[in-house]
Structures are given as structure tokens and as C-alpha cells.
Protein backbone atom coordinates (compact mmCIF):
# COMPACT_ATOMS: atom_id res chain seq x y z
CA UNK A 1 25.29 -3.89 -23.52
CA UNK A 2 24.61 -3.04 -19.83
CA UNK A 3 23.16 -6.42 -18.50
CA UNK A 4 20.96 -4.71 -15.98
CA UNK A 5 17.33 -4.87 -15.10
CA UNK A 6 16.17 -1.38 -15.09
CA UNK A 7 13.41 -0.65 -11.71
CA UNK A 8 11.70 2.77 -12.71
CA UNK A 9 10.72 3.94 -8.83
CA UNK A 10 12.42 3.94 -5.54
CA UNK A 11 9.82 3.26 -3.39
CA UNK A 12 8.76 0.29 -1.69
CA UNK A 13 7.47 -1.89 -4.51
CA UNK A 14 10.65 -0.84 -6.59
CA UNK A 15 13.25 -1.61 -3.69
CA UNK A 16 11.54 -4.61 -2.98
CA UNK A 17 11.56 -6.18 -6.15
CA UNK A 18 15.27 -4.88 -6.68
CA UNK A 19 16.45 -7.12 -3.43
CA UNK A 20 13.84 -10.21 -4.95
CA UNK A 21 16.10 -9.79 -8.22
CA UNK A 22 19.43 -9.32 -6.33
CA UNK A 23 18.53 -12.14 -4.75
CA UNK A 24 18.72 -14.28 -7.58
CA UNK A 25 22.36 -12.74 -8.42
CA UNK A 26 21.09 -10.24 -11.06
CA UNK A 27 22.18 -7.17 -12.08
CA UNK A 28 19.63 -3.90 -10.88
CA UNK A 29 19.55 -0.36 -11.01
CA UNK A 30 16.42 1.55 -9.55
CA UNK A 31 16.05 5.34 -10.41
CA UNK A 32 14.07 7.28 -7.84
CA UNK A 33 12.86 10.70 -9.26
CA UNK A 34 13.65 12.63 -6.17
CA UNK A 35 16.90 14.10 -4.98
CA UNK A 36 17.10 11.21 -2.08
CA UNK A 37 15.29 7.94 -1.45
CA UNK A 38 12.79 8.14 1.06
CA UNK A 39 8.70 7.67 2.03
CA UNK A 40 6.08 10.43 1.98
CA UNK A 41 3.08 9.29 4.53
CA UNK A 42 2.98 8.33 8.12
CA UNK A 43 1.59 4.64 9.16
CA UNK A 44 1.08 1.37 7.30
CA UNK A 45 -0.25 -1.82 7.82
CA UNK A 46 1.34 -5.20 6.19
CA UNK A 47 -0.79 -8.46 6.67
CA UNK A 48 1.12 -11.60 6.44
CA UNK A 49 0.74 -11.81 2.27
CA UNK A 50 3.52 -8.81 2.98
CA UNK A 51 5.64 -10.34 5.68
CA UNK A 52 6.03 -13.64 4.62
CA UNK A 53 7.99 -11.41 1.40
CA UNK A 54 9.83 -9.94 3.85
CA UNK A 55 10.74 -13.02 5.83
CA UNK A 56 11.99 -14.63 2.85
CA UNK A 57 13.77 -11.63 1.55
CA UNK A 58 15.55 -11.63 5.29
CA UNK A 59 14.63 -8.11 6.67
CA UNK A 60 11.81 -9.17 8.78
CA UNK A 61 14.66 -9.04 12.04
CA UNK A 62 14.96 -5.59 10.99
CA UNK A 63 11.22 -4.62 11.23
CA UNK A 64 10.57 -6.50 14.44
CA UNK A 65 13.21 -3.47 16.08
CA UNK A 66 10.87 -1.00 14.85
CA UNK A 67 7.39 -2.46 14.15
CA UNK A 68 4.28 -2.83 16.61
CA UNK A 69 2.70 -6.51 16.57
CA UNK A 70 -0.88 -5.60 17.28
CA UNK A 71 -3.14 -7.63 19.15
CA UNK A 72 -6.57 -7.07 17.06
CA UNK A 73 -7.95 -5.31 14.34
CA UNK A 74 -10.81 -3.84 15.90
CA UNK A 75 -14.17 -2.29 13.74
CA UNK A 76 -16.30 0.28 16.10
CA UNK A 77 -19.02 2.42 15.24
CA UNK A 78 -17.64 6.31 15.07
CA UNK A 79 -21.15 7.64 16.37
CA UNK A 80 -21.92 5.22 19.20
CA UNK A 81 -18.10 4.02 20.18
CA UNK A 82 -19.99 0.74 20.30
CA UNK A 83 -17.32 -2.10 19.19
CA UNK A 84 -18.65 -3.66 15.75
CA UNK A 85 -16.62 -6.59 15.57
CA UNK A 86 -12.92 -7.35 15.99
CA UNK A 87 -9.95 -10.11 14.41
CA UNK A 88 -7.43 -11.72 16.69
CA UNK A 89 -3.92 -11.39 15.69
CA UNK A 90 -1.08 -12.60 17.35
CA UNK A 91 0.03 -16.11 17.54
CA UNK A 92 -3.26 -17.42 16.29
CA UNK A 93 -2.65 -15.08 13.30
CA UNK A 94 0.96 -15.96 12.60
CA UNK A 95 0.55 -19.73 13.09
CA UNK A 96 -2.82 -19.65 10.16
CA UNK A 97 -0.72 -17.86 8.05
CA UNK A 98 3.13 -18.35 8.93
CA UNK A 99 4.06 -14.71 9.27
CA UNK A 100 3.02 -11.84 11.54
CA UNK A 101 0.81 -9.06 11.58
CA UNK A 102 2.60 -5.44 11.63
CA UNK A 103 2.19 -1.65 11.63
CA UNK A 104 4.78 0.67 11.23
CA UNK A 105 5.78 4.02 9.88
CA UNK A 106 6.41 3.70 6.00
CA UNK A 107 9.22 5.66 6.43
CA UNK A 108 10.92 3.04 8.83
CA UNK A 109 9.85 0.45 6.54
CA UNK A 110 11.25 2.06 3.16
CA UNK A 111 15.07 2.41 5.52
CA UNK A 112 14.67 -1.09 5.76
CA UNK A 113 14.84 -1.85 2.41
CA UNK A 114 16.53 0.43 1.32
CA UNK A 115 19.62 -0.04 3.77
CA UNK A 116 19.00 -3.66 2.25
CA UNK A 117 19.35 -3.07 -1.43
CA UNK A 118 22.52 -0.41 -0.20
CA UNK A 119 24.30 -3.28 1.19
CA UNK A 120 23.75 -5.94 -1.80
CA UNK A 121 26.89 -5.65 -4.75
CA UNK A 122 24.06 -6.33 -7.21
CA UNK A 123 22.03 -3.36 -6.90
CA UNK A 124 22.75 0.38 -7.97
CA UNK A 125 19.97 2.94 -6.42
CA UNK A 126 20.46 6.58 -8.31
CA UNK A 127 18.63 9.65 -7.55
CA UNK A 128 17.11 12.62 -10.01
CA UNK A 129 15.52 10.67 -12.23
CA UNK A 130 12.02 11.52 -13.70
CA UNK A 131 12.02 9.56 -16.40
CA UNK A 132 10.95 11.25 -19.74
CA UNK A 133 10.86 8.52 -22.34
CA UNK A 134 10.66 4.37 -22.35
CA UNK A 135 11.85 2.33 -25.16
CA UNK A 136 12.13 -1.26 -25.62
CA UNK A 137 14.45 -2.12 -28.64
CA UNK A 138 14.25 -5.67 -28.20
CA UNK A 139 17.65 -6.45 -27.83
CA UNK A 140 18.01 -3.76 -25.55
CA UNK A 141 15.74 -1.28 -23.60
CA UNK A 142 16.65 2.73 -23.39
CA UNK A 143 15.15 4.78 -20.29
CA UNK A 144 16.00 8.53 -20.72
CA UNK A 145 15.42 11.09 -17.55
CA UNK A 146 14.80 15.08 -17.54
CA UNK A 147 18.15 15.72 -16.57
CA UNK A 148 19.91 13.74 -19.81
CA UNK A 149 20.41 10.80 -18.42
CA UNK A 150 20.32 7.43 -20.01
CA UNK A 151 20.43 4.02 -18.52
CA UNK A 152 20.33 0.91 -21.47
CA UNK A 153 19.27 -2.68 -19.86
CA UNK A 154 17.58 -5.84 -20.55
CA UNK A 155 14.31 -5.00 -19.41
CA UNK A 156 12.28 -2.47 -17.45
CA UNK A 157 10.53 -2.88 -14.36
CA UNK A 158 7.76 -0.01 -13.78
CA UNK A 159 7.43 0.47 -10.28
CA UNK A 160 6.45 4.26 -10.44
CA UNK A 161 3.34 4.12 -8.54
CA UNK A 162 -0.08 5.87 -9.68
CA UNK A 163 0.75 8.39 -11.44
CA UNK A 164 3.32 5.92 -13.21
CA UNK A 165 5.04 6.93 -16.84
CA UNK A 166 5.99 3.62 -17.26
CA UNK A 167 2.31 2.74 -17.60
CA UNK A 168 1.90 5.10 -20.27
CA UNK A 169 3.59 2.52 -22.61
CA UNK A 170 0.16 0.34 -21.98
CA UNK A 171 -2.81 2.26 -21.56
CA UNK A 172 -3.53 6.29 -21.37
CA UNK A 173 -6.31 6.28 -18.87
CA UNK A 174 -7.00 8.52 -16.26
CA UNK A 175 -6.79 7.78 -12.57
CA UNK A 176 -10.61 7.58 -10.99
CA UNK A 177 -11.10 9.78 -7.88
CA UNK A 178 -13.16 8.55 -5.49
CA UNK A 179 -14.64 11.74 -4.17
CA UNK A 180 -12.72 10.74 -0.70
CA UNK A 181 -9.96 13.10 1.17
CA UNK A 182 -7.11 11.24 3.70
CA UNK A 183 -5.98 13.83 6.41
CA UNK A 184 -2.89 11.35 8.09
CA UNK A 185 -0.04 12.04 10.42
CA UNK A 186 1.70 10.83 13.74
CA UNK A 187 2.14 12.48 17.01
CA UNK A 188 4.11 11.33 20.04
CA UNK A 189 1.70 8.64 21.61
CA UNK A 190 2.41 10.56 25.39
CA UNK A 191 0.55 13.71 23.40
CA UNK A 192 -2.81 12.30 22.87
CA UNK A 193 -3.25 11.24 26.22
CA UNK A 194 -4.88 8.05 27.50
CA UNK A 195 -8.31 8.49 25.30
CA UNK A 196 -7.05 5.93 22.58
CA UNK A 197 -8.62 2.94 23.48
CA UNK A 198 -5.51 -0.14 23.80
CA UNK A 199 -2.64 0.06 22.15
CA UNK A 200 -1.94 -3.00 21.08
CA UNK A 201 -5.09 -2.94 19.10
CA UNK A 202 -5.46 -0.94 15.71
CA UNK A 203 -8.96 0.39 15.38
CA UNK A 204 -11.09 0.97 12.86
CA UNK A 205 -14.14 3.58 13.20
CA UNK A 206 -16.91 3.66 10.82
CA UNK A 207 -19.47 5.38 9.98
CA UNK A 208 -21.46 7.23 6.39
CA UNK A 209 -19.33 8.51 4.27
CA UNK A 210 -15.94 8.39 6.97
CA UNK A 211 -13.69 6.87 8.88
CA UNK A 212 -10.54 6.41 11.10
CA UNK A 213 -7.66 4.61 11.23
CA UNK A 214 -5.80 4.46 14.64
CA UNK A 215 -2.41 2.21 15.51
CA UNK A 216 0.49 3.02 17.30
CA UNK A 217 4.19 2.60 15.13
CA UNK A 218 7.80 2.63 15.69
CA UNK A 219 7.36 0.36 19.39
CA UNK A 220 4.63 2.34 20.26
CA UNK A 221 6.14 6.09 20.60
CA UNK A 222 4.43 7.43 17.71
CA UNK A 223 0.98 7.20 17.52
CA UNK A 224 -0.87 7.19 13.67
CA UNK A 225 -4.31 8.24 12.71
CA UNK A 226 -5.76 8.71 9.24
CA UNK A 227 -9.02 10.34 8.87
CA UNK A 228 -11.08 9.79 5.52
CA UNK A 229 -14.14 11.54 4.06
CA UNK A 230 -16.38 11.66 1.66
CA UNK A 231 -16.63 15.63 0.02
CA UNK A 232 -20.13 17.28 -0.56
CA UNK A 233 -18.16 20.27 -2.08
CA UNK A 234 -16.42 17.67 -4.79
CA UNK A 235 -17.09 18.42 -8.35
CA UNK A 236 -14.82 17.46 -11.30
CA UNK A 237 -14.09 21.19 -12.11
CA UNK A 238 -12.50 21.61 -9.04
CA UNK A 239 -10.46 18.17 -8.75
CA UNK A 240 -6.93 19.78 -9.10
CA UNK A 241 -7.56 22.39 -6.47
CA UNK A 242 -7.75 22.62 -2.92
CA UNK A 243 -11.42 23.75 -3.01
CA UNK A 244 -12.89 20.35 -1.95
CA UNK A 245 -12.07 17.81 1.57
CA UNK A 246 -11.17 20.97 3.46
CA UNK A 247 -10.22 20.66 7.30
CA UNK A 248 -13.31 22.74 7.74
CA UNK A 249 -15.64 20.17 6.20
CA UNK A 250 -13.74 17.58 7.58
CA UNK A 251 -15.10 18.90 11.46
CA UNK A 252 -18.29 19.43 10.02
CA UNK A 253 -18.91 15.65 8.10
CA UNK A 254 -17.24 14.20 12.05
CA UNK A 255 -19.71 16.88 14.09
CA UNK A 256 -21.88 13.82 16.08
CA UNK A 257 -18.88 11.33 16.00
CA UNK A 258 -18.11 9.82 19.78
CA UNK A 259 -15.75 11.63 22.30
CA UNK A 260 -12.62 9.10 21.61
CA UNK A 261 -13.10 10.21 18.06
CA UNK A 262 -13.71 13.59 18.11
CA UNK A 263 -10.06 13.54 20.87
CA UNK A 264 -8.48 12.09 17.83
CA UNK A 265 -10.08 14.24 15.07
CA UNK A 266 -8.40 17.33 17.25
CA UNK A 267 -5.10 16.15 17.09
CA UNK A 268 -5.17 15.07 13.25
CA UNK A 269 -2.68 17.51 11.00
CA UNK A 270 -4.18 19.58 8.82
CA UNK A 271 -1.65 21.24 6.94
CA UNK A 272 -1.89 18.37 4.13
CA UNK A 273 -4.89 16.44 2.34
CA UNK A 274 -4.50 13.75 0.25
CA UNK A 275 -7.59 13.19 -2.27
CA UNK A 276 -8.21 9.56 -2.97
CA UNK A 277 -7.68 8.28 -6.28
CA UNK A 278 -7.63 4.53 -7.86
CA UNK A 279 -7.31 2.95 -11.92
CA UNK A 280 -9.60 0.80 -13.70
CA UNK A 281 -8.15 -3.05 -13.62
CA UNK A 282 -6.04 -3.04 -17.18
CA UNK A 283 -5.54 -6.37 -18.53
CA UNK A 284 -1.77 -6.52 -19.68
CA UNK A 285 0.72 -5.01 -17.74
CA UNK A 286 4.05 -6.88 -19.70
CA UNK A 287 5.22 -5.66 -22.85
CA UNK A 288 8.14 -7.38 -24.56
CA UNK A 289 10.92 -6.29 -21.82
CA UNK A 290 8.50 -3.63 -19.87
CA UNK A 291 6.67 -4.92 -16.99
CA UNK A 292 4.55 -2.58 -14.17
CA UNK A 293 4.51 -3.47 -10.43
CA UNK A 294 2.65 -2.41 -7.44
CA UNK A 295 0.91 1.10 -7.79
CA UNK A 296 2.03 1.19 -11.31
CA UNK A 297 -0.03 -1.60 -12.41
CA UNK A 298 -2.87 -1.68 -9.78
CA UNK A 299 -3.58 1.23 -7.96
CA UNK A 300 -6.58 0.97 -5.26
CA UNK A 301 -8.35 2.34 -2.37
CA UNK A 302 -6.77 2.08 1.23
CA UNK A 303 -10.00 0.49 2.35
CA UNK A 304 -8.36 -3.39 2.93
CA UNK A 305 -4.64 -1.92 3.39
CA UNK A 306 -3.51 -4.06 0.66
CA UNK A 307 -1.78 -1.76 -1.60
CA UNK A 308 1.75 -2.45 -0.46
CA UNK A 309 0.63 -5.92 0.08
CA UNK A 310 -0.01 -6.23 -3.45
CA UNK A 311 3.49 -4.99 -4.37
CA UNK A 312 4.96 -7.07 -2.06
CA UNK A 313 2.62 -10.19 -3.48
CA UNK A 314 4.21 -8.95 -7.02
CA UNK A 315 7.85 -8.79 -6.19
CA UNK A 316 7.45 -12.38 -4.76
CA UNK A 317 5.86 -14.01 -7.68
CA UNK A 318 7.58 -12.15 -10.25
CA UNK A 319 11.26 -13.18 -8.51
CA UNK A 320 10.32 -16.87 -8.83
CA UNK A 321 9.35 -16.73 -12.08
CA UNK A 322 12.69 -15.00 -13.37
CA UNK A 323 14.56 -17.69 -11.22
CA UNK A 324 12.69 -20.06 -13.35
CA UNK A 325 11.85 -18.82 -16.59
CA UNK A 326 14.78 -19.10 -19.15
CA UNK A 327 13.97 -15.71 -20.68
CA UNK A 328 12.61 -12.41 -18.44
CA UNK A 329 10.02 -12.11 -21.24
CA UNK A 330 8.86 -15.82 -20.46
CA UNK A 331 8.86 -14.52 -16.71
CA UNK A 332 6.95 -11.33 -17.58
CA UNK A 333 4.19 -13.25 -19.15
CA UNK A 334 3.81 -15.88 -16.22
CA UNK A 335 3.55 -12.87 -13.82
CA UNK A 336 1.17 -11.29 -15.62
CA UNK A 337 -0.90 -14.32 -15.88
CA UNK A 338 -1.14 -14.84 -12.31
CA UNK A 339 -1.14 -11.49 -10.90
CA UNK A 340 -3.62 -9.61 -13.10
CA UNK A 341 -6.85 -11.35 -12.23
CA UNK A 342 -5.46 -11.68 -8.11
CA UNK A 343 -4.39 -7.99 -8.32
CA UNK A 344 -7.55 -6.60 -10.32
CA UNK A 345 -9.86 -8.83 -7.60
CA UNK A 346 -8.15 -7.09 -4.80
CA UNK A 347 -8.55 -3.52 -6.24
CA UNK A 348 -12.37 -4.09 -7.27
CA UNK A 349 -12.99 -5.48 -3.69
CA UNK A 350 -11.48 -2.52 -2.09
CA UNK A 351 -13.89 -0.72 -3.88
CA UNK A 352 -16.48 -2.58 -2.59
CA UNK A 353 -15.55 -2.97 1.03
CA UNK A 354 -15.33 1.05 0.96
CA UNK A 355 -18.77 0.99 0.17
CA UNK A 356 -19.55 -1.51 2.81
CA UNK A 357 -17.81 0.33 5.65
CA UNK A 358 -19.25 4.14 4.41
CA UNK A 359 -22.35 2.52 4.32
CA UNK A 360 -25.31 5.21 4.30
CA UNK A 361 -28.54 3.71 4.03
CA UNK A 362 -29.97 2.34 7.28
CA UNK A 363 -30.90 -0.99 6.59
CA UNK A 364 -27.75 -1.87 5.11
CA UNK A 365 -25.92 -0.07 8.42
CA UNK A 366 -28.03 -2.38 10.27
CA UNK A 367 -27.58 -5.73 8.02
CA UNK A 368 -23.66 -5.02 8.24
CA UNK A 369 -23.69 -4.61 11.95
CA UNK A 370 -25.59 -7.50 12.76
CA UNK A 371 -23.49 -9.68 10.52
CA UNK A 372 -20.11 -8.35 11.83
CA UNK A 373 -21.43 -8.57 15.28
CA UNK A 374 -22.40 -12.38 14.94
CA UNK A 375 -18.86 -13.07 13.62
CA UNK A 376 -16.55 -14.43 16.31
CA UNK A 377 -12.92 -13.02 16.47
CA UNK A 378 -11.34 -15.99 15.42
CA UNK A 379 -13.30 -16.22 12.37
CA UNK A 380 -11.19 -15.62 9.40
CA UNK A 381 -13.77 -16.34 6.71
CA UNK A 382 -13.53 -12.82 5.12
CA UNK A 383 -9.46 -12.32 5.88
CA UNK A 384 -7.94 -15.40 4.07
CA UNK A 385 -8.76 -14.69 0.10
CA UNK A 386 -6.45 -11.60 0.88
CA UNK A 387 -3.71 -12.21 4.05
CA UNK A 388 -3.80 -15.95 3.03
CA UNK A 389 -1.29 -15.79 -0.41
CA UNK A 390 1.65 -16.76 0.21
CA UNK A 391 4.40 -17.54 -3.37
CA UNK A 392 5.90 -20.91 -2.27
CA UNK A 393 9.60 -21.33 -2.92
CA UNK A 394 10.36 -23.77 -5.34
């Protein structure tokens, strides 16, 4: 039998948990649907629950060539431009919680890794694979792809995100859309001209039913910006079209905002809209010799930027427990029993924050703003349940 752990998904949760299990000196292949590896999207933020991952897993001298180290995470209000309330990063940050703050272009992060898992004997990384069918045979597991292919194993990883088949094998439920749209892109920072605000900060504009993400990536050249929105057109008969979160209603839901934001809104590519979907927590996510990762076994809202953190939090915990576990099924069911309730308390607060931050009603606009306003920038009261998790070697 091929003594390989099987990783269903190529992209950052499935590369990083391939290098955690290389790591250990273990056999690996990852199948990536497409016809090459690579990263759809444009920026991404990793708190230090996510770098101190990929300190240990030796690639953070990598990301520091390409990454921005951002002074602040700054919250303003999109209508007034007034500033709301702001974190400090930095070395105050990294000394709390023993790894840096970073943005970067996903697509510079996922080379990183991936050069990585190229460059480690242990790990094979093949392309065109959708995978059709899962089985777990107990003494062996089968994963079959469109194209005829078939790769046997010891167990199977699911790292094959939100719309995951691997997850099939637990649950058939239906991913929740939020009623939100994500237009996202970066443009050469010298483009947008000096209306940004600082960049070393990454900002965060607010207001009902919207927002914007702004930050700099790859050592400040680029400049990202995601712009989110709730749809007034959005009804479930029209989910699967293009008929809702349209660039038109997009200007209309911003028409108000501040100048700074309505100079980013004109810059922000259109061509592409992403609805905005999470799962329902699910409260097994190991099988025998299946196990789900990352999107795959907790998709959620962008609203904390924790979704890759989470993967990254998974990969970490689930490497130490196969390093110490004497079986990967022993392993399995010690990472599920941590990372399910951490995981499915992340996902519901995203959930929540998102309504926090889209806030609509005026007294609780006005109860949020006077309680993030009162908070001092040092404060890290509502930051450390999520940027504070760290796995501890052993």
C-alpha cells in the first residue's frame, strides 16, 4: 500500500498542513483541482495565531521579503472619515504575542508555501484533480478524480475549501449566504494617489450595511482594497446569478460615503463580485481516516480576517497531534476535539462582529462608537481570544 497521507486541495490550508506533515518525515501528496497551483484573490491579513505557524514551519524569512508590517489597524467611520478607534501593532504587538502582524497578496503568500512543499522530498503536489469520489476502506483510503485518476493512502486530509467534496462524506448542508457582495483587487499604490490615509496603517471603514478594507502588500507597491455590501436586490431566486451586488448598486449603497472613500470606491475593479457565503458550525469533522481542514471544515465571514488564520491554527494543532498520537485516527480525534468548539466560536463571532460593524440602527451606531472610542490603542481586550492562540511545541 502507498503509505501516503492524501491532502484533497492545493491551497493554503492544504500546502500548509502538507509542510506541518513533511515536517514530521511523512509521506504527502496534495491534489489541486486546477491545471497549476496558485491563489485567486488579491490581499490578506494574517494575525500572529497565523505567523507564529509560519515561524515554526520556517518560511516566515520568506514573507518578511514580500510582506508589509503595518503599524495599526485603524476603524473610521465611512460617512464622517472621523477615526473610530485604532490597535497598535508593531513591536508592542509582536512582543504580546511572539510573532508579527502582516498583509500581503495571497498570491505571494500561496508561492511561499508552495516553493516550500516543492523543495521538501516528502511531499508530491499534482495538478487536475477534482476529486469525484472518497472512500475510506479502513486499511486503506481510495480518492478517485474526473480525469481517472486514483491515489490509495492512509488517510485523507480535506482541505478543499467551501465548496469542499470532502465534506460531503460528513454532512450535506448548504452553504448560508449572507446577502453580502466583496468587490476586491490591487492597483499600483503610485495610481491612487496620495488620498489613502498612511500606509503603514490598514484601515477599516464602516458604516450600515458596508465597508472597506484598505492596506498596502508586496512592500508597499501594490495597494489592496475590498469593498463589501449588503444587496437590497438579493432574493434566494436569484442567488446563482449575477442579478444582485451589482457595481451599480454598489455606487448607489456608498453615495454619502467621505471623499477618501468615495477616491477609493473609483478605483475598485469591477469586472468580478464575489457574493459572501459561510456554513453552519458541524460538530465532527474526522471520520475513521478522513479529516477536513480550514474552509473545508469551517467556512466564515471575512469580518475578523481569521479564515486563513483558522487553517493555519488547524495545520498547527493537527501536526502535533500526529507527531504524538500513535495512530492518525487517535490524532484525528484529538484535533477534532480541540478545534471544533475554537473553530465554530470563531465562525459564529464573525457573524456577530459583521453585525456589529454594519450596524444600522442609531443607538447601537452610537453605543459602538462611544465604546470603541473610549478604548485606548493598546488595549487588546477584544484581540487576544483570537490573535492570542498559539499550539506550543512539545
Amino acid at each position: 500500500m502507498n503509505e501516503k497521507i492524501i491532502v484533497v486541495g492545493g491551497g493554503i490550508g492544504g500546502l500548509t498542513i502538507a509542510l506541518g506533515i513533511a515536517k514530521e518525515k511523512k509521506s504527502v501528496i496534495v491534489l489541486e483541482q486546477a491545471p497549476e497551483f496558485g491563489e485567486v484573490g488579491a490581499g490578506i491579513q494574517l494575525a500572529a495565531n497565523a505567523t507564529n505557524v509560519l515561524q515554526d514551519l520556517g518560511v516566515m524569512d520568506k514573507i518578511k521579503e514580500i510582506g508589509v508590517f503595518p503599524n495599526r489597524l485603524v476603524l473610521m467611520d465611512a460617512f464622517s472619515g472621523e477615526e473610530l478607534s485604532a490597535l497598535q501593532l508593531g513591536e508592542v504587538y509582536e512582543k504580546r504575542y511572539g510573532a508579527p502582524y502582516v498583509v500581503l497578496h495571497r498570491s505571494d503568500l500561496h508561492k511561499v508555501l508552495y516553493d516550500a512543499c516543492a523543495e521538501s522530498e516528502y511531499i508530491e503536489l499534482v495538478t487536475n484533480q477534482q476529486v469525484k469520489n472518497v472512500v475510506d476502506e479502513g486499511e486503506r483510503v481510495i480518492v478517485t478524480s474526473a480525469n481517472g485518476d486514483v491515489h490509495e493512502g492512509t488517510s485523507i486530509i480535506g482541505a478543499d475549501g467551501i465548496w469542499s467534496e470532502v465534506r460531503k462524506q460528513f454532512v450535506q448542508d448548504e452553504a448560508v449566504c449572507s446577502e453580502y457582495v466583496a468587490y476586491r483587487g490591487a492597483i499600483p499604490t503610485k495610481e491612487i494617489g496620495n488620498d489613502i490615509g498612511n500606509l503603514d496603517d490598514v484601515y477599516m471603514w464602516i458604516g450600515p450595511n458596508l465597508h472597506l478594507v484598505q492596506y498596502p502588500v508586496r512592500k508597499g507597491e501594490l495597494y489592496n482594497q475590498v469593498v463589501v455590501f449588503k444587496s437590497e436586490s438579493y432574493r434566494p431566486e436569484i442567488e446563482q446569478t449575477d442579478q444582485w451586488g451589482t457595481p451599480e448598486e454598489m455606487d448607489t449603497v456608498f453615495t454619502g460615503t467621505c471623499d477618501r472613500v468615495q477616491h477609493a470606491i473609483s478605483f475598485i475593479q469591477r469586472q468580478r463580485r464575489w457574493p459572501m457565503y459561510d456554513r453552519n458550525p458541524i460538530d465532527t469533522w474526522t471520520k475513521g481516516n478522513i479529516a477536513l481542514l480550514g474552509d473545508a471544515a469551517h467556512p466564515m465571514l471575512q469580518y475578523l480576517a481569521q479564515g486563513a488564520c483558522q487553517a493555519f491554527e488547524d495545520a498547527a494543532y493537527l501536526t502535533q497531534q500526529m507527531k504524538e498520537k500513535a495512530t492518525v485516527q487517535d490524532a484525528f480525534e484529538a484535533y477534532a476535539e480541540e478545534r471544533i468548539p475554537r473553530a465554530s466560536f470563531v465562525q459564529t463571532s464573525a457573524r456577530v462582529w459583521g453585525e456589529i460593524i454594519h450596524a444600522e440602527a442609531p443607538e447601537t451606531i452610537l453605543l459602538r462608537d462611544t465604546i470603541m472610542k473610549s478604548r485606548d490603542s493598546l488595549d487588546f481586550t477584544y484581540i487576544d481570544q483570537f490573535h492570542g492562540y498559539k499550539v506550543e511545541e512539545k
